[in-house]
N, C-alpha and C. Protein backbone atom coordinates (compact mmCIF):
# COMPACT_ATOMS: atom_id res chain seq x y z
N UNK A 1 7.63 -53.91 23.08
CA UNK A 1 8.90 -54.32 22.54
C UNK A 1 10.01 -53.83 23.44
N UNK A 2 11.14 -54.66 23.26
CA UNK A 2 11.90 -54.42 24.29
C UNK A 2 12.88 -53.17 23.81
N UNK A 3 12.85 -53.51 22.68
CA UNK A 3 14.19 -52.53 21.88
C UNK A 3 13.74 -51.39 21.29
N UNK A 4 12.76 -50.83 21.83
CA UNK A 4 11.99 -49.93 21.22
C UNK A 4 13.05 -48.44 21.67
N UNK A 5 13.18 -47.87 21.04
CA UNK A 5 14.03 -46.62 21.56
C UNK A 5 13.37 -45.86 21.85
N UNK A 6 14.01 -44.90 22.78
CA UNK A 6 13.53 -43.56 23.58
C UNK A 6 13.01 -42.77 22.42
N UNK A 7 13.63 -42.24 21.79
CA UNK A 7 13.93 -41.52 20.86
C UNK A 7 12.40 -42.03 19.87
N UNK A 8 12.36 -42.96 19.16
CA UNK A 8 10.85 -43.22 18.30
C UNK A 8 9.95 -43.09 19.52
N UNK A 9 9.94 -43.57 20.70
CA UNK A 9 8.64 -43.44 21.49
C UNK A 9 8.50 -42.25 21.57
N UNK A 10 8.99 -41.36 21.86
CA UNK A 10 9.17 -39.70 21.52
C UNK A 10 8.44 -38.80 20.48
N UNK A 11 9.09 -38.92 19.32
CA UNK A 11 8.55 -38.60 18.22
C UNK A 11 7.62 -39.85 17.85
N UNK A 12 7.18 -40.31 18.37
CA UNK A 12 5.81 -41.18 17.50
C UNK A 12 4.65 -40.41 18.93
N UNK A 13 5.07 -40.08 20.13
CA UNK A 13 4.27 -39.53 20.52
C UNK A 13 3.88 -38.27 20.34
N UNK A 14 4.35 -37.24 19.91
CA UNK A 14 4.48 -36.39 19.14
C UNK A 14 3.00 -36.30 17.90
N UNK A 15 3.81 -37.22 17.28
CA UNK A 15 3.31 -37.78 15.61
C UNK A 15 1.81 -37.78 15.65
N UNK A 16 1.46 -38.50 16.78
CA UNK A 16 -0.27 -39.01 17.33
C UNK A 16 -1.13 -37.75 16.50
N UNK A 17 -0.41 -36.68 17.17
CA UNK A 17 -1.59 -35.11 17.46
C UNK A 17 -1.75 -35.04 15.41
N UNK A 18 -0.62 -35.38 15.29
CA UNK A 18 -0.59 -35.06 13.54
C UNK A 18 -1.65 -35.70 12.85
N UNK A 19 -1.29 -37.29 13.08
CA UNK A 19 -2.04 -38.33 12.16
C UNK A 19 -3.29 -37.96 12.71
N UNK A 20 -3.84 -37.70 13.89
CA UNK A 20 -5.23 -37.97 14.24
C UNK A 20 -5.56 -36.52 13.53
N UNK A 21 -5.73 -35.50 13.60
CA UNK A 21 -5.57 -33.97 13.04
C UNK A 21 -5.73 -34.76 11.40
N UNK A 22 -4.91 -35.07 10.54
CA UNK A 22 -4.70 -35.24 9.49
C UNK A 22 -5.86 -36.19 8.77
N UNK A 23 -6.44 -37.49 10.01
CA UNK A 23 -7.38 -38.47 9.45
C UNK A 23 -8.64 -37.64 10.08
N UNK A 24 -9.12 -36.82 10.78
CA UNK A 24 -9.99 -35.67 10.70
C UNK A 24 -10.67 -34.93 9.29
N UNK A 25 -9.38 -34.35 9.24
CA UNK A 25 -9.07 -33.28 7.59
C UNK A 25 -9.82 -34.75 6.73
N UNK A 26 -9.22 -35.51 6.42
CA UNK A 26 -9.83 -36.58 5.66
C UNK A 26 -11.03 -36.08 5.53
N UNK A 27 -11.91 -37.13 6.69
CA UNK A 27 -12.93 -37.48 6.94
C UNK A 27 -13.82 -36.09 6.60
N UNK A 28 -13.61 -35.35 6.92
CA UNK A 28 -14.19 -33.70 6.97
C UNK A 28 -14.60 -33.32 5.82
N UNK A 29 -13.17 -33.55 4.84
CA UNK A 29 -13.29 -32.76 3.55
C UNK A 29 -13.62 -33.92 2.56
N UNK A 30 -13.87 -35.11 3.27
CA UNK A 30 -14.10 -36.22 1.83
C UNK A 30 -15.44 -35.74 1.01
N UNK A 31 -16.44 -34.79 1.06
CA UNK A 31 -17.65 -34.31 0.47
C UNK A 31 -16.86 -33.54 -1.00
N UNK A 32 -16.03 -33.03 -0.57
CA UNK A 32 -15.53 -32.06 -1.82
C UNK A 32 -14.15 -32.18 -2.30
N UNK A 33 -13.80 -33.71 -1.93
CA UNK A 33 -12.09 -34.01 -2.63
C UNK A 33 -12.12 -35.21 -2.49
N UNK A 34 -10.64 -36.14 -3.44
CA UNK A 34 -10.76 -37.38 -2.91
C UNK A 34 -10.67 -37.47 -1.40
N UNK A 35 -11.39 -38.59 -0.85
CA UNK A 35 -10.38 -38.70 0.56
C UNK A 35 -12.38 -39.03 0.69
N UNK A 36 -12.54 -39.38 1.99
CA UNK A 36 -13.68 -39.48 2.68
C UNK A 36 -13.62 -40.25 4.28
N UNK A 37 -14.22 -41.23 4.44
CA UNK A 37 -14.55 -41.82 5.55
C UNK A 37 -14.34 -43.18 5.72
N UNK A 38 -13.55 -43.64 4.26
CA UNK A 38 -12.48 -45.05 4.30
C UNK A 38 -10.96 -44.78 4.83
N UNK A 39 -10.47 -43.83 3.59
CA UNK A 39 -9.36 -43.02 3.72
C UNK A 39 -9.14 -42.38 5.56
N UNK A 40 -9.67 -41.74 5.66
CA UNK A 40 -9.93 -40.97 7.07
C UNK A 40 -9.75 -42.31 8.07
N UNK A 41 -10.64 -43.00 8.00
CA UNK A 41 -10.90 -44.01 8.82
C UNK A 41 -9.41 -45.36 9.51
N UNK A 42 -9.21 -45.41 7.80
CA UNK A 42 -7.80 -45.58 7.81
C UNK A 42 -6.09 -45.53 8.12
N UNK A 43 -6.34 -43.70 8.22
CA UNK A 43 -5.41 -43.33 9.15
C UNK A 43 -5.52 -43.09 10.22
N UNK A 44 -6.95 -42.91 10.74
CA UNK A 44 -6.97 -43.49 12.58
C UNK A 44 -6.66 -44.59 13.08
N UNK A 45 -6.94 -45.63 12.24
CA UNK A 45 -6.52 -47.23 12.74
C UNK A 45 -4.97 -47.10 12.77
N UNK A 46 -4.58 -46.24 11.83
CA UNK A 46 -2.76 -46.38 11.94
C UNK A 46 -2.13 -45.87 13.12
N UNK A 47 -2.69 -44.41 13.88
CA UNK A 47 -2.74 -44.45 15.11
C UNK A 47 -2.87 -45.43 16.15
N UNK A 48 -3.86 -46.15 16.59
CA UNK A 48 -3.63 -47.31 17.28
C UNK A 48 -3.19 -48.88 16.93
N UNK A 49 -2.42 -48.72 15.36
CA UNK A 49 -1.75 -50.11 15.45
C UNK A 49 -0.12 -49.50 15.81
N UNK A 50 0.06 -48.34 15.49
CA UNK A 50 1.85 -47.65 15.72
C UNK A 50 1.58 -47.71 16.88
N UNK A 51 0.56 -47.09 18.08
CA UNK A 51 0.87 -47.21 19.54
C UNK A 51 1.01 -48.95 20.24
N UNK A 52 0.25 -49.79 19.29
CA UNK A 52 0.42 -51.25 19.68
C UNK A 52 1.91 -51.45 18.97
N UNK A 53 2.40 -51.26 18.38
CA UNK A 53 3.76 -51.43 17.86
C UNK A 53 5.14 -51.06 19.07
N UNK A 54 4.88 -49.83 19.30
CA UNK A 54 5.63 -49.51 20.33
C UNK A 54 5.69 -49.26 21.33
N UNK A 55 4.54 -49.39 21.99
CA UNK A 55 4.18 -49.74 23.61
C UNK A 55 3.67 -51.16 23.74
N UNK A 56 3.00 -51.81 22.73
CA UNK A 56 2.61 -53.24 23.18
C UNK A 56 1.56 -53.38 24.22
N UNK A 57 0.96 -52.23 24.34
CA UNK A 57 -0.36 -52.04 25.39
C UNK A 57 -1.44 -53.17 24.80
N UNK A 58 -1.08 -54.40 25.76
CA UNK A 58 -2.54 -55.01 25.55
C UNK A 58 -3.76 -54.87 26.54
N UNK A 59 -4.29 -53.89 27.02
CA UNK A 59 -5.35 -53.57 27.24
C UNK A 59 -6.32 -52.91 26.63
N UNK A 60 -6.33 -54.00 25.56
CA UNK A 60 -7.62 -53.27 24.22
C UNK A 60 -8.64 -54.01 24.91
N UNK A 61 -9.94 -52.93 24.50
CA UNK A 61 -11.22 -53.51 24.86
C UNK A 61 -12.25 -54.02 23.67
N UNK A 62 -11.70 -55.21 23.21
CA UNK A 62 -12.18 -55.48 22.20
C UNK A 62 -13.35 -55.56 22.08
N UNK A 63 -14.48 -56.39 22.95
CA UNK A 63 -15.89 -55.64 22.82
C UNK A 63 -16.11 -54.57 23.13
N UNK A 64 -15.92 -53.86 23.14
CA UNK A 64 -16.35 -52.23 23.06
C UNK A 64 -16.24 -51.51 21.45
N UNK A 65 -15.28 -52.29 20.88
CA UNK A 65 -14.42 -51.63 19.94
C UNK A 65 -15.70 -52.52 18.31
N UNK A 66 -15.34 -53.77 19.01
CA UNK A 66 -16.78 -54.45 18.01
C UNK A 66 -18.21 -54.19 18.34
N UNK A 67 -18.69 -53.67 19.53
CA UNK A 67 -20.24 -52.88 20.09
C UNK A 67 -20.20 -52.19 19.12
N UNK A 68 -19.43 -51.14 19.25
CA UNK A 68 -19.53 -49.77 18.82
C UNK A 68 -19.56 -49.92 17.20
N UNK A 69 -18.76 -50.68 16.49
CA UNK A 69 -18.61 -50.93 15.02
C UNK A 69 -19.78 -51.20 14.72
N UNK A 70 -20.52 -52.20 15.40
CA UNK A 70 -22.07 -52.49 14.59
C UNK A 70 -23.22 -51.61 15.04
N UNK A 71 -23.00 -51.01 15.92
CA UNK A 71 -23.85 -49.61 16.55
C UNK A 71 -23.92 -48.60 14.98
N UNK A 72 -23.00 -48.39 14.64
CA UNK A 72 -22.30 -47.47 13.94
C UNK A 72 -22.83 -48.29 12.56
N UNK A 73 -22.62 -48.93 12.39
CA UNK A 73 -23.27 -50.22 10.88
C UNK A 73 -24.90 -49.84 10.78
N UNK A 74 -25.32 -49.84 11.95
CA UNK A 74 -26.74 -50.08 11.91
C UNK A 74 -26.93 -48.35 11.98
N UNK A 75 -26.52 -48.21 12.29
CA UNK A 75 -26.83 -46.41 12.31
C UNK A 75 -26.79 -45.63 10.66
N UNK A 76 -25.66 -45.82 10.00
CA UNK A 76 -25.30 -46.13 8.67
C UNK A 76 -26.45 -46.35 8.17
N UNK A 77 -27.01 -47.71 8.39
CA UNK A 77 -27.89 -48.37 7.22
C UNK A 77 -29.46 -47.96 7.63
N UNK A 78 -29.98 -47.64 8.64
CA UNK A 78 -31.09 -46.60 9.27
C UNK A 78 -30.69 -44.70 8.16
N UNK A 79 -29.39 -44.49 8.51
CA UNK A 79 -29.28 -43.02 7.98
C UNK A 79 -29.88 -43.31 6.75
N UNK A 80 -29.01 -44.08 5.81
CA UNK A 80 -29.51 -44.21 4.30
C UNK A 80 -30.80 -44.53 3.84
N UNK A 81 -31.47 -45.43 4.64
CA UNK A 81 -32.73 -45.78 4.71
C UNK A 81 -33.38 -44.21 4.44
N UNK A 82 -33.37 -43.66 5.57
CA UNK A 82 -34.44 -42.47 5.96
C UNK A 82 -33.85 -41.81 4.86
N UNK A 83 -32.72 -41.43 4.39
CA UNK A 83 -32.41 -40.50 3.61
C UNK A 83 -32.85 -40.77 2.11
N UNK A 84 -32.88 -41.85 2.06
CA UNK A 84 -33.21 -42.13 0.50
C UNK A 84 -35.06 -42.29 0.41
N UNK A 85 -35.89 -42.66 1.69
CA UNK A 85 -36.99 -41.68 1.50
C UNK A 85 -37.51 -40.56 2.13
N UNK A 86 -36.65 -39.86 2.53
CA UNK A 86 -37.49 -38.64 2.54
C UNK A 86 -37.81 -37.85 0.83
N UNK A 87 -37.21 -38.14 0.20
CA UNK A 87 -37.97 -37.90 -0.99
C UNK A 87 -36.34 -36.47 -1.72
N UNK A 88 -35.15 -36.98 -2.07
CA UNK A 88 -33.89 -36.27 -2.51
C UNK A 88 -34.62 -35.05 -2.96
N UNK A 89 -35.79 -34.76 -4.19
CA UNK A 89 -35.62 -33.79 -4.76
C UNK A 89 -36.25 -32.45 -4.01
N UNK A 90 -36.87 -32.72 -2.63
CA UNK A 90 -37.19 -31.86 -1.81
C UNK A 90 -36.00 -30.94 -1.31
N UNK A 91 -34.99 -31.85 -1.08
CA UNK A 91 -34.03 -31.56 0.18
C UNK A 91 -32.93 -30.11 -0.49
N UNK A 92 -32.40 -29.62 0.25
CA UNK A 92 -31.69 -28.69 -0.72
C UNK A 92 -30.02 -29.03 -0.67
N UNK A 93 -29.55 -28.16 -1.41
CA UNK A 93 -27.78 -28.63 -1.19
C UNK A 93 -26.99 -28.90 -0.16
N UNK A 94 -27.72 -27.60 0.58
CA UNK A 94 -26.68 -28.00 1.91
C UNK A 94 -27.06 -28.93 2.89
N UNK A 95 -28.35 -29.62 2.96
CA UNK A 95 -28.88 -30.92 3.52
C UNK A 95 -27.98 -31.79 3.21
N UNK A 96 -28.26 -32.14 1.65
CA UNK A 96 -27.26 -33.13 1.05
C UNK A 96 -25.82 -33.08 1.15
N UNK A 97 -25.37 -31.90 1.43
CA UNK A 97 -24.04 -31.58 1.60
C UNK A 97 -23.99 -32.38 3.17
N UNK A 98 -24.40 -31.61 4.34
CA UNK A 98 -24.69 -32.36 5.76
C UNK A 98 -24.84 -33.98 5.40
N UNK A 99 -25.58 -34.71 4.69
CA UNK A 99 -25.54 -35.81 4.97
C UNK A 99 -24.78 -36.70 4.41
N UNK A 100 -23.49 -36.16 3.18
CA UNK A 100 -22.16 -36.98 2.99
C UNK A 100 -21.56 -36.65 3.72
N UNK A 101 -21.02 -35.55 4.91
CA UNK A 101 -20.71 -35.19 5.46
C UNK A 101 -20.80 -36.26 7.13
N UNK A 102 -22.05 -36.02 7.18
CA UNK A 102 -22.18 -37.66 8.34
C UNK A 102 -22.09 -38.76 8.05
N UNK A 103 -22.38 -39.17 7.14
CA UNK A 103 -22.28 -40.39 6.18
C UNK A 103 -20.41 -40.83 6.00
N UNK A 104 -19.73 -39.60 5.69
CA UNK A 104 -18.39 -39.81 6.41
C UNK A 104 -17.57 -39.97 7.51
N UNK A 105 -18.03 -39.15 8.95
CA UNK A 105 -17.95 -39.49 10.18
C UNK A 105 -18.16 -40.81 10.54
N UNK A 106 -19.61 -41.10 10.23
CA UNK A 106 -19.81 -42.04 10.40
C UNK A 106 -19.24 -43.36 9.96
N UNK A 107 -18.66 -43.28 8.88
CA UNK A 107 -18.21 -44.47 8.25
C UNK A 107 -16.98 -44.60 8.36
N UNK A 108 -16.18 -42.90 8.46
CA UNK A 108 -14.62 -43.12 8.69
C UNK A 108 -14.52 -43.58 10.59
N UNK A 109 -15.30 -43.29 11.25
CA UNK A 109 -14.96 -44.23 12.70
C UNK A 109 -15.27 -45.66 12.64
N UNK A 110 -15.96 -46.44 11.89
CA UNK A 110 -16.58 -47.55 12.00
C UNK A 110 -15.21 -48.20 11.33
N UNK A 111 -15.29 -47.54 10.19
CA UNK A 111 -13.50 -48.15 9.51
C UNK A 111 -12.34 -48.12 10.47
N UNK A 112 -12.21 -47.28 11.06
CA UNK A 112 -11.38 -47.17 12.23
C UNK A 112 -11.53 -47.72 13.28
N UNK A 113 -12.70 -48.53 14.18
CA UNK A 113 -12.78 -49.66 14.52
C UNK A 113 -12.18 -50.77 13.82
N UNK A 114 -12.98 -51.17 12.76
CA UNK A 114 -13.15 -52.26 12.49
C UNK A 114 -11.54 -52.77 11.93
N UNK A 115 -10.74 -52.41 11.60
CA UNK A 115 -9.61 -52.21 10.99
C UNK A 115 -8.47 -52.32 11.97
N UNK A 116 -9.04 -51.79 13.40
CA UNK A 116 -8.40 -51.65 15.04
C UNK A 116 -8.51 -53.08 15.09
N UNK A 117 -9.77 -53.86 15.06
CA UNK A 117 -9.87 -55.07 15.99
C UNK A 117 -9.03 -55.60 14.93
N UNK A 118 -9.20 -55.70 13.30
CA UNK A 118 -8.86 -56.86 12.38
C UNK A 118 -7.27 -57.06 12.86
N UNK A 119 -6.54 -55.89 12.94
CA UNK A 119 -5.55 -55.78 13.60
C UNK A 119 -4.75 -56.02 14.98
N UNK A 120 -5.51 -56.35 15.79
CA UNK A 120 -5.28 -56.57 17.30
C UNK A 120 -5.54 -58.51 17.15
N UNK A 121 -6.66 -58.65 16.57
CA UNK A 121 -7.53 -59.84 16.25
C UNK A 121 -6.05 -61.20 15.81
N UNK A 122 -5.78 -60.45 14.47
CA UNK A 122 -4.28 -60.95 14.06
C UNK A 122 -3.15 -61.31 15.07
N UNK A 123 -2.89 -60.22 15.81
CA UNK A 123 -1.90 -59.90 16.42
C UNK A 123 -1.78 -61.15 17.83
N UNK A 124 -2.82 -60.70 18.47
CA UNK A 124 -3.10 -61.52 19.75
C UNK A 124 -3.61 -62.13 19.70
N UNK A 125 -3.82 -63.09 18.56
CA UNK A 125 -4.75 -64.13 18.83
C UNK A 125 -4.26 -65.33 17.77
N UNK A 126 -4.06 -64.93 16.79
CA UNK A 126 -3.32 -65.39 15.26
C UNK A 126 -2.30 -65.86 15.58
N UNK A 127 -1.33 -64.54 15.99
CA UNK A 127 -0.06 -65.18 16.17
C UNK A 127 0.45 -66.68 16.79
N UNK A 128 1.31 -67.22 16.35
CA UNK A 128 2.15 -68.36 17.37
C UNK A 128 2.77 -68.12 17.01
C-alpha cells in the first residue's frame, strides 16, 4: 500500500514478536484452558495477513504453504489413529497430557496455514 505510514509499519513490526509469543501461549496451554490449536492457529494467520496488509509482499509460496497443510492433515489423522489404538487405559496422564498437547501444535500450525492461503487465495486471485 502506498499510504501505509511509517509510524504503523513500525509498531506493527514491533507487534509481530507479541502476536506470535501470544498464539504460542495459545497453542501451549490449550490442554488446560480455553484456547487450543484453532484459537492459537488463528492468531498466527493474523500475523501474516497484517504483514500482507502493510507491506503487500507478494512473494508467498503458496505450494509450500498447501504441502505442508496436508503433510500436517495426514500426520493428525495417522497420530489419532495410533493413539486411539494403542489401547487409552494403559497410557498414563502425562502421555495423554503429551498427546493434546501435540495434537495442538499440530493442528494450531495447519490452521495457520490453511487460513494463510484461504487468505492470500482471496486476495490475489479473487480480487478484480
Amino acid at each position: 500500500m502506498e499510504g501505509t505510514s511509517f509510524l504503523l509499519k513500525r509498531t506493527m513490526g514491533a507487534a509481530y514478536t507479541f502476536i506470535i509469543i501470544f498464539g504460542i501461549y495459545i497453542i501451549y496451554n490449550g490442554h488446560i484452558s480455553p484456547g487450543g490449536g484453532f484459537q492459537g492457529g488463528a492468531i498466527l494467520a493474523s500475523v501474516f495477513i497484517v504483514h500482507y496488509l502493510i507491506t503487500e509482499d507478494k512473494s508467498i509460496r503458496f505450494a509450500f504453504l498447501t504441502l505442508l497443510e496436508k503433510i500436517l492433515y495426514f500426520t493428525i489423522v495417522c497420530f489419532s489413529i495410533f493413539f486411539v489404538l494403542y489401547n487409552n487405559d494403559r497410557l498414563s496422564m502425562e502421555a495423554k497430557t503429551m498427546y493434546l498437547l501435540i495434537m495442538n501444535i499440530l493442528i494450531g500450525i495447519k490452521v495457520c496455514c490453511g487460513l494463510s492461503v484461504v487468505f492470500f487465495r482471496f486476495v490475489l486471485f479473487e480480487s478484480r
